[in-house]
Protein backbone atom coordinates (compact mmCIF):
# COMPACT_ATOMS: atom_id res chain seq x y z
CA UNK A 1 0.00 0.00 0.00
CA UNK A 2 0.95 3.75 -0.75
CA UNK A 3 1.82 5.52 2.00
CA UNK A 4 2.30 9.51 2.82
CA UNK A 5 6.22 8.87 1.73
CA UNK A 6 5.07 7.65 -1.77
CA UNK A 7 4.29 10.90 -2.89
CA UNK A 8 8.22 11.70 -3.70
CA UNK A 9 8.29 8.66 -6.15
CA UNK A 10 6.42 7.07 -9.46
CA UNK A 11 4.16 5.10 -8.06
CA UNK A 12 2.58 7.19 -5.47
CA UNK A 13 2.68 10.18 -8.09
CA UNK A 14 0.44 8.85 -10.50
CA UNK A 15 -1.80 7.42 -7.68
CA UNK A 16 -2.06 11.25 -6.29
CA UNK A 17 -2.70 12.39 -11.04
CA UNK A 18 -5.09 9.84 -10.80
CA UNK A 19 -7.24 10.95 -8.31
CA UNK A 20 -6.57 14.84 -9.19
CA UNK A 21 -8.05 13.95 -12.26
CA UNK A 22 -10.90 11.93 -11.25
CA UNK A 23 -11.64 14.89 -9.01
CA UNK A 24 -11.37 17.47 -11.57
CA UNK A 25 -13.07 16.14 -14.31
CA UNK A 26 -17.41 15.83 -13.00
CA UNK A 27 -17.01 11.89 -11.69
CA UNK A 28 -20.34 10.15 -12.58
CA UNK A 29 -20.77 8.53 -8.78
CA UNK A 30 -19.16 10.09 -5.19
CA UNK A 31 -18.31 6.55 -3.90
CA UNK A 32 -15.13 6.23 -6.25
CA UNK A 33 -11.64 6.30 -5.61
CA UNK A 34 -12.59 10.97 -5.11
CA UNK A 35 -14.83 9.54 -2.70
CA UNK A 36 -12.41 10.23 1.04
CA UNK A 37 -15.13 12.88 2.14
CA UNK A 38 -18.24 11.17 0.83
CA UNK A 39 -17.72 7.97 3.13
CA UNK A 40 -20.38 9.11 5.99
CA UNK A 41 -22.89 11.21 3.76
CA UNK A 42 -25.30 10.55 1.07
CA UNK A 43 -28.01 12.54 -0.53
CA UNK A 44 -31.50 12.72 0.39
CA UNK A 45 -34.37 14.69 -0.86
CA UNK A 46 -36.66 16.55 1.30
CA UNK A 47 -39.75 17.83 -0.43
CA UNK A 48 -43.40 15.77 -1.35
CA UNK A 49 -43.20 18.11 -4.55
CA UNK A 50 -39.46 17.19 -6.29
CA UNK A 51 -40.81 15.39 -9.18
CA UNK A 52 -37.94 13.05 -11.74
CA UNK A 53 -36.41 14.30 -15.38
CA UNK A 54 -39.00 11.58 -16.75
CA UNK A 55 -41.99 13.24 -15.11
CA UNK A 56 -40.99 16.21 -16.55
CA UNK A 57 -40.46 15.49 -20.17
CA UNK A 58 -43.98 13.97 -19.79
CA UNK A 59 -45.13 17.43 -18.88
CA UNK A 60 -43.25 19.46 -21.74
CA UNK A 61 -44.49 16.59 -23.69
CA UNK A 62 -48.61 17.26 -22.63
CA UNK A 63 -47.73 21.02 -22.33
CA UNK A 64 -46.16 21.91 -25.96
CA UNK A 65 -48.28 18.78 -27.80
CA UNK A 66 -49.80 21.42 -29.60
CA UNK A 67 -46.99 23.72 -30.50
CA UNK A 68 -44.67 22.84 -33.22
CA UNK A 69 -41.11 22.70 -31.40
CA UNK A 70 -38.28 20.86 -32.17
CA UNK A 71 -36.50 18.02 -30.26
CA UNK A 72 -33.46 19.74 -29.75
CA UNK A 73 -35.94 23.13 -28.54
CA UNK A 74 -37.15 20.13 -25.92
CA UNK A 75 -34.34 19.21 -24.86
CA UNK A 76 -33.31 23.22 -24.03
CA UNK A 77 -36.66 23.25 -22.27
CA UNK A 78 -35.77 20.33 -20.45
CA UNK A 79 -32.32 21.36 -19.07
CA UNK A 80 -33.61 24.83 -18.18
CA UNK A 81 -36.76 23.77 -15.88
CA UNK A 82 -34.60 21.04 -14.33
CA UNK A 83 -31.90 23.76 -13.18
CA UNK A 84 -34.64 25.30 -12.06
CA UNK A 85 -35.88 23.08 -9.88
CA UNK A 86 -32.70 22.11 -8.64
CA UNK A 87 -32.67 25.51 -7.72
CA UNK A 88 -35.96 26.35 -6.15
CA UNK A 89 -34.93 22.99 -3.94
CA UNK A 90 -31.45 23.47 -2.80
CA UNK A 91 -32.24 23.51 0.85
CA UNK A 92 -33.94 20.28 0.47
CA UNK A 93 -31.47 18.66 -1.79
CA UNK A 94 -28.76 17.69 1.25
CA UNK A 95 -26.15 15.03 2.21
CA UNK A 96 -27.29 13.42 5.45
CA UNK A 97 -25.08 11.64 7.86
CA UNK A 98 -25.36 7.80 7.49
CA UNK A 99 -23.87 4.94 8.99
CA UNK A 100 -20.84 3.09 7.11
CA UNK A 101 -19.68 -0.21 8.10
CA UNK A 102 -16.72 0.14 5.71
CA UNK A 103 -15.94 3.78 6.93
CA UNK A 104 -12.12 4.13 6.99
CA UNK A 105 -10.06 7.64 7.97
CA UNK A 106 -7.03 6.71 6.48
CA UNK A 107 -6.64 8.14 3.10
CA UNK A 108 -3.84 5.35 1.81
CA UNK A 109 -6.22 2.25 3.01
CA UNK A 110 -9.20 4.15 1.22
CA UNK A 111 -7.60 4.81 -2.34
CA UNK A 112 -5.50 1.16 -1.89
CA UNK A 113 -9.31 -0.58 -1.61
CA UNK A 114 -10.00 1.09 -5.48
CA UNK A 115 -6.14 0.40 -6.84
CA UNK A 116 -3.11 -1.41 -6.81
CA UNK A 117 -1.33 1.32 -8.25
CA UNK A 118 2.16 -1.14 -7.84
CA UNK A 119 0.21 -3.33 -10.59
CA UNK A 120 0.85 -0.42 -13.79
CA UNK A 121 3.82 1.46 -12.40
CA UNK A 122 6.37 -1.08 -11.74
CA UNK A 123 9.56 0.59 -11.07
CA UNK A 124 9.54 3.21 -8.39
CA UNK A 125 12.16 5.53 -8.87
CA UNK A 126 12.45 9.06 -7.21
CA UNK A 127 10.58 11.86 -9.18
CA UNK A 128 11.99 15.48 -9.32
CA UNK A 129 9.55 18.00 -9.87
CA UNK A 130 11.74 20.82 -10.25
CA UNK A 131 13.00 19.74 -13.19
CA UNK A 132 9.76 17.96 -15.07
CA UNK A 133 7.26 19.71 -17.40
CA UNK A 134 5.51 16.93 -19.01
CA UNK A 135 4.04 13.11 -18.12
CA UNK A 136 6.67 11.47 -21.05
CA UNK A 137 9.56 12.60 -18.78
CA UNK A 138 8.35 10.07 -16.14
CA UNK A 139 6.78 7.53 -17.55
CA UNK A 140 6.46 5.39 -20.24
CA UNK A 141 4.16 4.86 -23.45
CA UNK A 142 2.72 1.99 -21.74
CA UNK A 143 2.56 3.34 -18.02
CA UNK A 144 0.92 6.58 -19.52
CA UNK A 145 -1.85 4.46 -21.11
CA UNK A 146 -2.57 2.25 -17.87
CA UNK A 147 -2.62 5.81 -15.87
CA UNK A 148 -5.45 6.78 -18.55
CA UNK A 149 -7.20 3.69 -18.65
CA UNK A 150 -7.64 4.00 -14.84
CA UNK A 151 -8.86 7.36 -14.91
CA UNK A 152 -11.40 6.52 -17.80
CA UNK A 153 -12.56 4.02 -15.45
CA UNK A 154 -13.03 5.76 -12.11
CA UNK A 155 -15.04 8.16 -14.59
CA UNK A 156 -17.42 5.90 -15.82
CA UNK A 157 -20.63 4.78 -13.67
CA UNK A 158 -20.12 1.24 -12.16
CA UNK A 159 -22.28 -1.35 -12.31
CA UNK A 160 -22.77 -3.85 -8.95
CA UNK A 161 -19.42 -6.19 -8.29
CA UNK A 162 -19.07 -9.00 -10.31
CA UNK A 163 -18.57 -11.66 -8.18
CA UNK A 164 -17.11 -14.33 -11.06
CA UNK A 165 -14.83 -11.86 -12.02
CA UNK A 166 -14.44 -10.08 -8.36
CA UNK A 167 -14.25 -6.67 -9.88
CA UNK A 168 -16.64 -3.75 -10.52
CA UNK A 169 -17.66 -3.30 -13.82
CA UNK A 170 -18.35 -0.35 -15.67
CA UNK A 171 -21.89 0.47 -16.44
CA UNK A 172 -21.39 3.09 -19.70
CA UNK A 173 -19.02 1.51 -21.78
CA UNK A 174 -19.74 4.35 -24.60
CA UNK A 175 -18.85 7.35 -21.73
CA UNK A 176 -16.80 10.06 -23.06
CA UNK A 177 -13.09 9.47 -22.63
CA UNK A 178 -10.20 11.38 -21.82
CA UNK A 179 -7.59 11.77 -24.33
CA UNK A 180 -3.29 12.11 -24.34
CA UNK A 181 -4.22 15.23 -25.09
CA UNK A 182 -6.71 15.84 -21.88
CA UNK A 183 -4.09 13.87 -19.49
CA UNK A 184 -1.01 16.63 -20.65
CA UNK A 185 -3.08 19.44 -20.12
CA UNK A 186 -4.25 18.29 -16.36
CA UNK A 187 -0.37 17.04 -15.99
CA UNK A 188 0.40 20.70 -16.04
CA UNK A 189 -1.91 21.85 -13.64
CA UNK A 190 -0.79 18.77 -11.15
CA UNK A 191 3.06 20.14 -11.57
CA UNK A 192 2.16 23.68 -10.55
CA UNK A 193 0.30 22.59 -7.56
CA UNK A 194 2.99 20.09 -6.43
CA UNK A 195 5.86 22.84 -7.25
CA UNK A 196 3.27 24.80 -4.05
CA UNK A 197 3.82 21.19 -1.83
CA UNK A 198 6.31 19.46 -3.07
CA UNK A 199 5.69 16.62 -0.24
CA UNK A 200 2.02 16.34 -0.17
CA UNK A 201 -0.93 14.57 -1.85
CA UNK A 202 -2.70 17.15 -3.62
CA UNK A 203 -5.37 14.36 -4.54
CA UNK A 204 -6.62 14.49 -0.85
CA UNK A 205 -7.41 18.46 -1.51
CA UNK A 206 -8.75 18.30 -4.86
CA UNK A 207 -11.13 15.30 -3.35
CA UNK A 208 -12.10 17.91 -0.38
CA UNK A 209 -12.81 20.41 -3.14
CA UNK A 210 -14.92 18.01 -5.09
CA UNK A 211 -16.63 17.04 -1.75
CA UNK A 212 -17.64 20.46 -0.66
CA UNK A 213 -18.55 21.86 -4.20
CA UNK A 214 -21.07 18.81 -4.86
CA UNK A 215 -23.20 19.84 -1.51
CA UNK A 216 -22.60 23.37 -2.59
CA UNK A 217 -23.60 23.65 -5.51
CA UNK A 218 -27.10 24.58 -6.33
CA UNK A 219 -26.89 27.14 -3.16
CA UNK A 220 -24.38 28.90 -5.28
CA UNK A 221 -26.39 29.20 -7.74
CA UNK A 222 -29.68 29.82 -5.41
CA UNK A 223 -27.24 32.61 -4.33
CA UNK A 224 -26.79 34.45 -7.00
CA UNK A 225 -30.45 34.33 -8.13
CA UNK A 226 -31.13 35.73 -4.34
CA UNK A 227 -29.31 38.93 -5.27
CA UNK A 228 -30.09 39.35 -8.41
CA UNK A 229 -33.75 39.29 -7.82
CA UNK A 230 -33.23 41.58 -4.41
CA UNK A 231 -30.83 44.13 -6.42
CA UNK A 232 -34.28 44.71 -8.37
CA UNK A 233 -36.48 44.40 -5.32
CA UNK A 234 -38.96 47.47 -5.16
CA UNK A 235 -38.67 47.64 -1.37
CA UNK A 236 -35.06 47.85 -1.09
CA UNK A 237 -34.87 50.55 -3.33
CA UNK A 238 -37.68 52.66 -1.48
CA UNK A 239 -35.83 52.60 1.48
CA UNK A 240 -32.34 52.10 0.80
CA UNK A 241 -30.46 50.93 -2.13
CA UNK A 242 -28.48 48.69 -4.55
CA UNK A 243 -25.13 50.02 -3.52
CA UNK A 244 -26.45 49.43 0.32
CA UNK A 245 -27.73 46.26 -0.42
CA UNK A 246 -24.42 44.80 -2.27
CA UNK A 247 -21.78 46.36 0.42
CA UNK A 248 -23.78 45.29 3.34
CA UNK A 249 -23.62 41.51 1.94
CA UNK A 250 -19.58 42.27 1.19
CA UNK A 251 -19.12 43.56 4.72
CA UNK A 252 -20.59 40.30 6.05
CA UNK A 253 -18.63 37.59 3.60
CA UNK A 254 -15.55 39.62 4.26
CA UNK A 255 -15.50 38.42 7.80
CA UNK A 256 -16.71 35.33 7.23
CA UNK A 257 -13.89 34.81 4.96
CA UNK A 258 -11.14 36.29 6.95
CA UNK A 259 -12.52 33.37 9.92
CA UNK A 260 -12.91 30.66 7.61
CA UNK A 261 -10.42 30.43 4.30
CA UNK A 262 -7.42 29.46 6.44
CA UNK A 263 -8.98 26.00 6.97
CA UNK A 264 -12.00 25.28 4.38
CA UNK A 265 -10.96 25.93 0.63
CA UNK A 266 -12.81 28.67 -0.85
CA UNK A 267 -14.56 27.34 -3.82
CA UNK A 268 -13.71 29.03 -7.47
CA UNK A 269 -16.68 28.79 -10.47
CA UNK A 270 -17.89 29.88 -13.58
CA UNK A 271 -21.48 29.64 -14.63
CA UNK A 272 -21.95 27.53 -18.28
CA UNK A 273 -25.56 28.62 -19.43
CA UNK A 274 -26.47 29.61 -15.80
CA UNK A 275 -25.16 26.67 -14.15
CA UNK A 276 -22.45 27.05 -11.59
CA UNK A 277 -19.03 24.87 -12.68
CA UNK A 278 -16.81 24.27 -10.06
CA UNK A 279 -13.12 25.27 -10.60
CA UNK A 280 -11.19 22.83 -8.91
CA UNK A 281 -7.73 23.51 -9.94
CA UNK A 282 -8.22 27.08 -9.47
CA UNK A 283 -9.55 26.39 -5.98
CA UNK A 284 -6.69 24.31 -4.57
CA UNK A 285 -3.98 26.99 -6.26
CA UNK A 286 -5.41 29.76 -3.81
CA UNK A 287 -6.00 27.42 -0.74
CA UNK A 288 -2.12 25.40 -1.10
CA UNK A 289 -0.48 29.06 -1.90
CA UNK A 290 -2.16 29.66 1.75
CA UNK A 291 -0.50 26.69 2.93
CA UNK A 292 2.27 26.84 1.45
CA UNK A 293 3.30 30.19 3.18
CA UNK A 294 3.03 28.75 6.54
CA UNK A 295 5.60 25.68 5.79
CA UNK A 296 3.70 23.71 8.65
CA UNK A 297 3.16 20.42 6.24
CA UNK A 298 7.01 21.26 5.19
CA UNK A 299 8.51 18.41 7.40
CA UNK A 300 5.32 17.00 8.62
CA UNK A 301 6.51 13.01 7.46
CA UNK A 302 9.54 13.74 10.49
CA UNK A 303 7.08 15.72 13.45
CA UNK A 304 4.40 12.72 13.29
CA UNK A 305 2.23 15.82 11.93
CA UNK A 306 -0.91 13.39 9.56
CA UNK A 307 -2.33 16.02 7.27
CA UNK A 308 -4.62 12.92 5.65
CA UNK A 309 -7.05 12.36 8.39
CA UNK A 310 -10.69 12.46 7.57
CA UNK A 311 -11.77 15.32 8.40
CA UNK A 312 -15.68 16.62 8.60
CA UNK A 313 -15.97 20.48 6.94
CA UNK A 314 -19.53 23.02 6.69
CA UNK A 315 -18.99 22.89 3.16
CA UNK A 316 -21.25 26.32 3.56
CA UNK A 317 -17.97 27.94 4.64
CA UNK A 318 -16.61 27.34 1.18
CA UNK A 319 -18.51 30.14 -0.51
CA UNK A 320 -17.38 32.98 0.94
CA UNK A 321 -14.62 34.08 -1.45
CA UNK A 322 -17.15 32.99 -4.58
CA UNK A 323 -19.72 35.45 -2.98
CA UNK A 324 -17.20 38.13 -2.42
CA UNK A 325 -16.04 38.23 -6.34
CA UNK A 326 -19.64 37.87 -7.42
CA UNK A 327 -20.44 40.93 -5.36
CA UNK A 328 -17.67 43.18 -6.11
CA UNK A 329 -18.26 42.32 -9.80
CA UNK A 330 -21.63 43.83 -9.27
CA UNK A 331 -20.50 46.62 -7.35
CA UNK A 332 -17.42 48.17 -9.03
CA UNK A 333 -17.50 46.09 -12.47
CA UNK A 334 -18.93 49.10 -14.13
CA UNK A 335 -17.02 51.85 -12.40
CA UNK A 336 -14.12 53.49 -14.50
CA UNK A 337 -10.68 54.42 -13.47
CA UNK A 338 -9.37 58.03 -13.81
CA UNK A 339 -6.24 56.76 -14.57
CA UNK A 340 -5.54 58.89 -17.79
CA UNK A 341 -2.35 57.83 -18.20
CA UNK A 342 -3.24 54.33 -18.85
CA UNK A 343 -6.21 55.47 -20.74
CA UNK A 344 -4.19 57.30 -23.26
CA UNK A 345 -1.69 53.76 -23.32
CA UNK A 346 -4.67 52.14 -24.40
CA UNK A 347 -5.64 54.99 -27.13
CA UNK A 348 -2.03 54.48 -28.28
CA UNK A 349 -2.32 50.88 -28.39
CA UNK A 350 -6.05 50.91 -30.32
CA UNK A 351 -4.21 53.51 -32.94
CA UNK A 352 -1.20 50.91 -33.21
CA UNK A 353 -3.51 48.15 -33.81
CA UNK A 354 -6.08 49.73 -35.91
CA UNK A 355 -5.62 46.42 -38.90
CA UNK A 356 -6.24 44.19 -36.47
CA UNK A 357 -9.44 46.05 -35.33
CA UNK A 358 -10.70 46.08 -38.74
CA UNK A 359 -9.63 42.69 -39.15
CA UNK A 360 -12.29 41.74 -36.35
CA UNK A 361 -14.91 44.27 -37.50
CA UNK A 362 -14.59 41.77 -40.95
CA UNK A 363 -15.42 38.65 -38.73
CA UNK A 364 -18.68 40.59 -37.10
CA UNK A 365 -16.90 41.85 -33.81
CA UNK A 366 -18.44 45.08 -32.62
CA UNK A 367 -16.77 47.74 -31.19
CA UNK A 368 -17.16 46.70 -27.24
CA UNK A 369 -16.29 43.50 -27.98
CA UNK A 370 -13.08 44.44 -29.96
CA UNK A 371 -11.93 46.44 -26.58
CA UNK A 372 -12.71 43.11 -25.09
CA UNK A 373 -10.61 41.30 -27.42
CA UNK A 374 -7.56 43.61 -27.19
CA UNK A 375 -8.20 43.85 -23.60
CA UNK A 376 -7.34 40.16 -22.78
CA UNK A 377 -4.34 40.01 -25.36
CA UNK A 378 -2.98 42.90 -23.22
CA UNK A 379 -3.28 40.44 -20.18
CA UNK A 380 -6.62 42.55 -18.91
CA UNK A 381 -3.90 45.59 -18.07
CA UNK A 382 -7.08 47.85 -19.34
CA UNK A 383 -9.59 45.84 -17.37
CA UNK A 384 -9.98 49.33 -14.82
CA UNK A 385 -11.62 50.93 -17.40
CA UNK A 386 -14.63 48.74 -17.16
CA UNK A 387 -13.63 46.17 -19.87
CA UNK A 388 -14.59 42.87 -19.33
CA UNK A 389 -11.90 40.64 -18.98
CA UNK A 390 -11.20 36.80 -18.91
CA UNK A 391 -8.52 34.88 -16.90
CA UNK A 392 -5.63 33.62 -19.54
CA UNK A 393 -2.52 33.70 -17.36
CA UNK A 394 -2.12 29.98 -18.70
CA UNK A 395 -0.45 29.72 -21.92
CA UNK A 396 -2.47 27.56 -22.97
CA UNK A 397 -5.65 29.59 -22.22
CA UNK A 398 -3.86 32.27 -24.14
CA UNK A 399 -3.04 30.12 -27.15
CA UNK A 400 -6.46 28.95 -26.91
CA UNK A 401 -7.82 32.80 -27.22
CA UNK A 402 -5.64 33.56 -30.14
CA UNK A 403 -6.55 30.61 -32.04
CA UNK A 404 -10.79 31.49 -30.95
CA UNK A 405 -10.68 34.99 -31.94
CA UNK A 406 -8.33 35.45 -35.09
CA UNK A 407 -5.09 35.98 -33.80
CA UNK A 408 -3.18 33.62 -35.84
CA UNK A 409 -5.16 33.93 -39.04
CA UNK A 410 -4.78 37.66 -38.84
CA UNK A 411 -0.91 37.86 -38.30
CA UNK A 412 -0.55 35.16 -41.29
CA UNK A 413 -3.29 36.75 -43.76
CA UNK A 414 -2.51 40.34 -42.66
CA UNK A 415 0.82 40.68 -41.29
CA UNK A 416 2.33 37.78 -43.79
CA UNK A 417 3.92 36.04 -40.68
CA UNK A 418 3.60 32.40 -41.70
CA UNK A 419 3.85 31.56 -37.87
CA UNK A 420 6.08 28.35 -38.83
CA UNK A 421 9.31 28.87 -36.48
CA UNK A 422 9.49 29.44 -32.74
CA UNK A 423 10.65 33.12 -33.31
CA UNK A 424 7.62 33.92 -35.29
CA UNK A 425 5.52 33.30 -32.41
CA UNK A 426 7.35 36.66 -30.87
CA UNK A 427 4.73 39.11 -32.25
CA UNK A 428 1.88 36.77 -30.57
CA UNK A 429 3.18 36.46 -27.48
CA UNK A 430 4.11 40.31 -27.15
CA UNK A 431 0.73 41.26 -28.45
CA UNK A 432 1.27 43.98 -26.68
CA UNK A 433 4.90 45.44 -25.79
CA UNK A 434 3.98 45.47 -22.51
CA UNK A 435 3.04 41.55 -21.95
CA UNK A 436 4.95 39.39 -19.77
CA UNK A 437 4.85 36.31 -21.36
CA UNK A 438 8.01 33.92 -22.80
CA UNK A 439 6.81 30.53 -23.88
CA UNK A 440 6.86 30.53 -27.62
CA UNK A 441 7.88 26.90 -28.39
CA UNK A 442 4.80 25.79 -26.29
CA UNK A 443 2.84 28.16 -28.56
CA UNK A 444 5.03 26.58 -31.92
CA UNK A 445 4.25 23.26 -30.66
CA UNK A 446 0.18 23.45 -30.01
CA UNK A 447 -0.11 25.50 -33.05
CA UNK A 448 1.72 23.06 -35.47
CA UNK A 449 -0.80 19.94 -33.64
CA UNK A 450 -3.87 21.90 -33.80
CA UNK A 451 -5.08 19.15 -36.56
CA UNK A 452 -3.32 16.41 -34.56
CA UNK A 453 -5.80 15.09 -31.15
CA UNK A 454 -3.19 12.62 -30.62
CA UNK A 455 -0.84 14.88 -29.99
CA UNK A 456 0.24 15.79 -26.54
CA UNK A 457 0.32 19.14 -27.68
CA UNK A 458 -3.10 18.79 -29.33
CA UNK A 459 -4.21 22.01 -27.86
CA UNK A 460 -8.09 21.21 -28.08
CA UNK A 461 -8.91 18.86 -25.46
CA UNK A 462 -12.64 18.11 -25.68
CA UNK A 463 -14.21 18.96 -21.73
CA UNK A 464 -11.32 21.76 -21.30
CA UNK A 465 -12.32 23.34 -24.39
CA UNK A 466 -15.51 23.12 -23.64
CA UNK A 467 -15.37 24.95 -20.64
CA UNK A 468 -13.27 27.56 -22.14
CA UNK A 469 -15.71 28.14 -24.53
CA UNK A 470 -18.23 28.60 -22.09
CA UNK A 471 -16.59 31.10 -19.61
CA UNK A 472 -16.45 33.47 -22.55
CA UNK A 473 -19.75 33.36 -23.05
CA UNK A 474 -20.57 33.90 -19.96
CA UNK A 475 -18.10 36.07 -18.36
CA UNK A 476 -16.95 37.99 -21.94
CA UNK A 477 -20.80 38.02 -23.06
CA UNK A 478 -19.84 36.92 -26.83
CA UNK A 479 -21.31 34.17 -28.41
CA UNK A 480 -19.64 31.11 -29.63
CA UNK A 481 -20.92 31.11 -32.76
CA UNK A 482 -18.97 34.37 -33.64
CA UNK A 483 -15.42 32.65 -32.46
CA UNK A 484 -13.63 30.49 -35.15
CA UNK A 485 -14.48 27.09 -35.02
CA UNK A 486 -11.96 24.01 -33.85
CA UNK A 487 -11.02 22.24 -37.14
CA UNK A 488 -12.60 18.91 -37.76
CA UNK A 489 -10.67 16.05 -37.40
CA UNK A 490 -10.74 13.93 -40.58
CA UNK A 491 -10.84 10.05 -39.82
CA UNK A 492 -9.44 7.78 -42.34
């Protein structure tokens, strides 16, 4: 069995990427190898009136029988009332203590009951993270496909344990796998996060994340429908007002935040079509960073210190840093600076890059959504104007931007830069003289795969992509349909 000492070698690192992934990627079941927190709770309903998906189909069905609507129009109706309801419910959709005869609190005997990691990674030598960037430099061909397999399988629903074959069985063979592709891009995130704790299992966080954000998550939705509907409330604004309202609420999360981050994770999301998507990497970057700083879990395998016991959190407590962005949004989103320095930079800078701004007005851009654009390839440094921005400190969120909104096609079809050498990559990275960013053989690499998904450096990862896709629309307000679209993969 793994132990808290495996962590510094190959087989207890890809245990630890197995489960990071698992707990990353929207498991089917909470009972799975993710499933540390889950052992002692399951969820209950708690209303007469919670009807199924199936009763409700049956009602669109009755409802638009005599409307002419399309199945696909259905199915929209479908997802929407069923958020809904989810919604309207949340207090009554809770996890409920229950009794567990197979309830462990060691981590390592938990995970060991779901894998014999020792079985795919055979030899166990020493792994440096200082000095890695990608999976290939650790493992093999063949170790890098068992790693996969595994986490394609903890994804999957299971079906009951076969006893003739005395192991669990998945239930959807056909469920949406993750690619090479998929597994580099989450490899990344894993290295940054064990660059923060070198010594620790950063699968036991990311399943505490996963635990608290599936009890959490209709509330935070249920919680931003609450102040939306009160920012409009007729009696709040007879006898006080929106700007009351919103710093009152920030005055309250402020201190519940300052009480409560140090030792619950504050949860990060984005909303996909008005449903809340929990962040996970982005949730244990801010809560190790915390850790990190405090060096307590440094030596902790030489003071007897266990950071792995199980460990029962108010996942409530988790919200507090998602309400306080939320709220400031809505507070000081719309505010500009007076900063006219800056304001003349970006004047400058629009003058400068007046092709390129034509360039988008030719692919149906308008102007606020141009400033958008330019915005994020400046790395947001105009965002205090008011301009919506969009996360892309990742180089591969960045890449993923240029390639979504032009970038490349303009600098070859405009500029005549055939973008087919590391150097050329120069002008995209340095969008703007004033970015900070290096890495133009990643950008060489993803760029010369983008037709390639079996490619590490395919740069198009299906559920990733996805999700990128999404927090434009929602956060950047542009549609998809306007962005240019991932090239189709021919199959011979």
């Amino acid at each position: 069995m793994i132990d808290y000492k495996g962590i510094l070698n190959k087989q207890g690192t890809a245990l630890d990427f197995i489960i990071y992934v698992v707990a990353s990627d929207a498991p089917q079941t909470d009972d799975t190898i993710h499933g540390f927190f889950f052992q002692k709770w399951t969820r209950r309903v708690h209303t007469p009136f919670f009807i199924t998906n199936e009763e409700i189909q049956n009602n669109i069905h009755q409802y638009y029988s005599k409307y002419n609507i399309t199945d696909d129009n259905k199915r929209k109706i479908l997802n929407r009332v069923s958020l809904d309801r989810l919604i309207y419910y949340a207090n009554e959709l809770v996890f409920e203590k229950i009794e567990n005869a197979d309830f462990t609190d060691n981590y390592f005997e938990y995970i060991d009951s779901f894998i014999d990691i020792t079985k795919y990674i055979t030899v166990n030598d020493r792994v440096d993270f200082d000095s890695i960037e990608f999976i290939e430099e650790i493992y093999s061909k063949k170790e890098i496909e068992e790693i996969l397999d595994n986490i394609n399988f903890f994804l999957s629903e299971y079906d009951n344990y076969n006893e003739d074959t005395e192991e669990f069985e998945r239930l959807n063979a056909n469920a949406k796998k993750l690619t090479l592709s998929n597994l580099n891009e989450y490899f990344e995130e894993y290295v940054s996060l064990r660059l923060l704790l070198p010594n620790i299992f950063i699968s036991y966080y990311a399943s505490l994340v996963n635990f608290l954000s599936t009890k959490e998550l209709y509330n935070i939705h249920k919680f931003v429908k609450e102040v939306e509907a009160n920012i409009n409330s007729p009696i709040i604004n007879n006898v006080s007002s929106k700007v009351k309202y919103l710093e009152t609420l920030i005055s309250e999360n402020e201190k519940l935040l300052f009480k409560h981050s140090f030792v619950v994770p504050q949860l990060s999301v984005f909303f996909e079509n008005s449903k809340p998507i929990p962040m996970v990497y982005e949730s244990l970057w801010d809560y190790l960073n915390i850790h990190s700083h405090t060096e307590l879990l440094t030596h902790f395998y030489l003071n007897g210190i266990n950071p792995y016991v199980y460990k029962e959190f108010d996942s409530e407590h988790s919200l507090y840093g998602m309400k306080l962005k939320y709220l400031n949004h809505l507070l000081f989103g719309e505010r500009k600076s007076s900063n006219d320095d800056l304001d003349d930079e970006f004047n400058r800078f629009a003058d400068v890059k007046s092709n390129f701004a034509i360039f988008l007005k030719r692919k149906n851009f308008n102007v606020d959504e141009i400033r958008i654009i330019m915005n994020a390839l400046s790395e947001n440094r105009y965002s205090e104007f008011g301009i919506k921005y969009l996360n892309l400190s990742r180089d591969i969120y960045f890449f993923r931007f240029c390639y979504f909104f032009y970038v490349f096609d303009y600098f070859e079809e405009i500029e005549g830069n055939e973008l087919n050498t590391i150097i050329s990559f120069e002008d995209v990275v340095n969008f703007n003289r004033n970015n900070k960013r290096e890495n133009k053989q990643q950008y060489h690499k993803n760029y010369i795969n983008i037709n390639n998904p079996d490619s590490k450096d395919y740069p198009f990862a299906t559920k990733k992509t996805d999700l990128f896709l999404s927090e434009i629309e929602s956060t950047l307000g542009i549609r998809r349909e306007k962005l240019k679209p991932i090239p189709e993969i021919k199959i011979n």
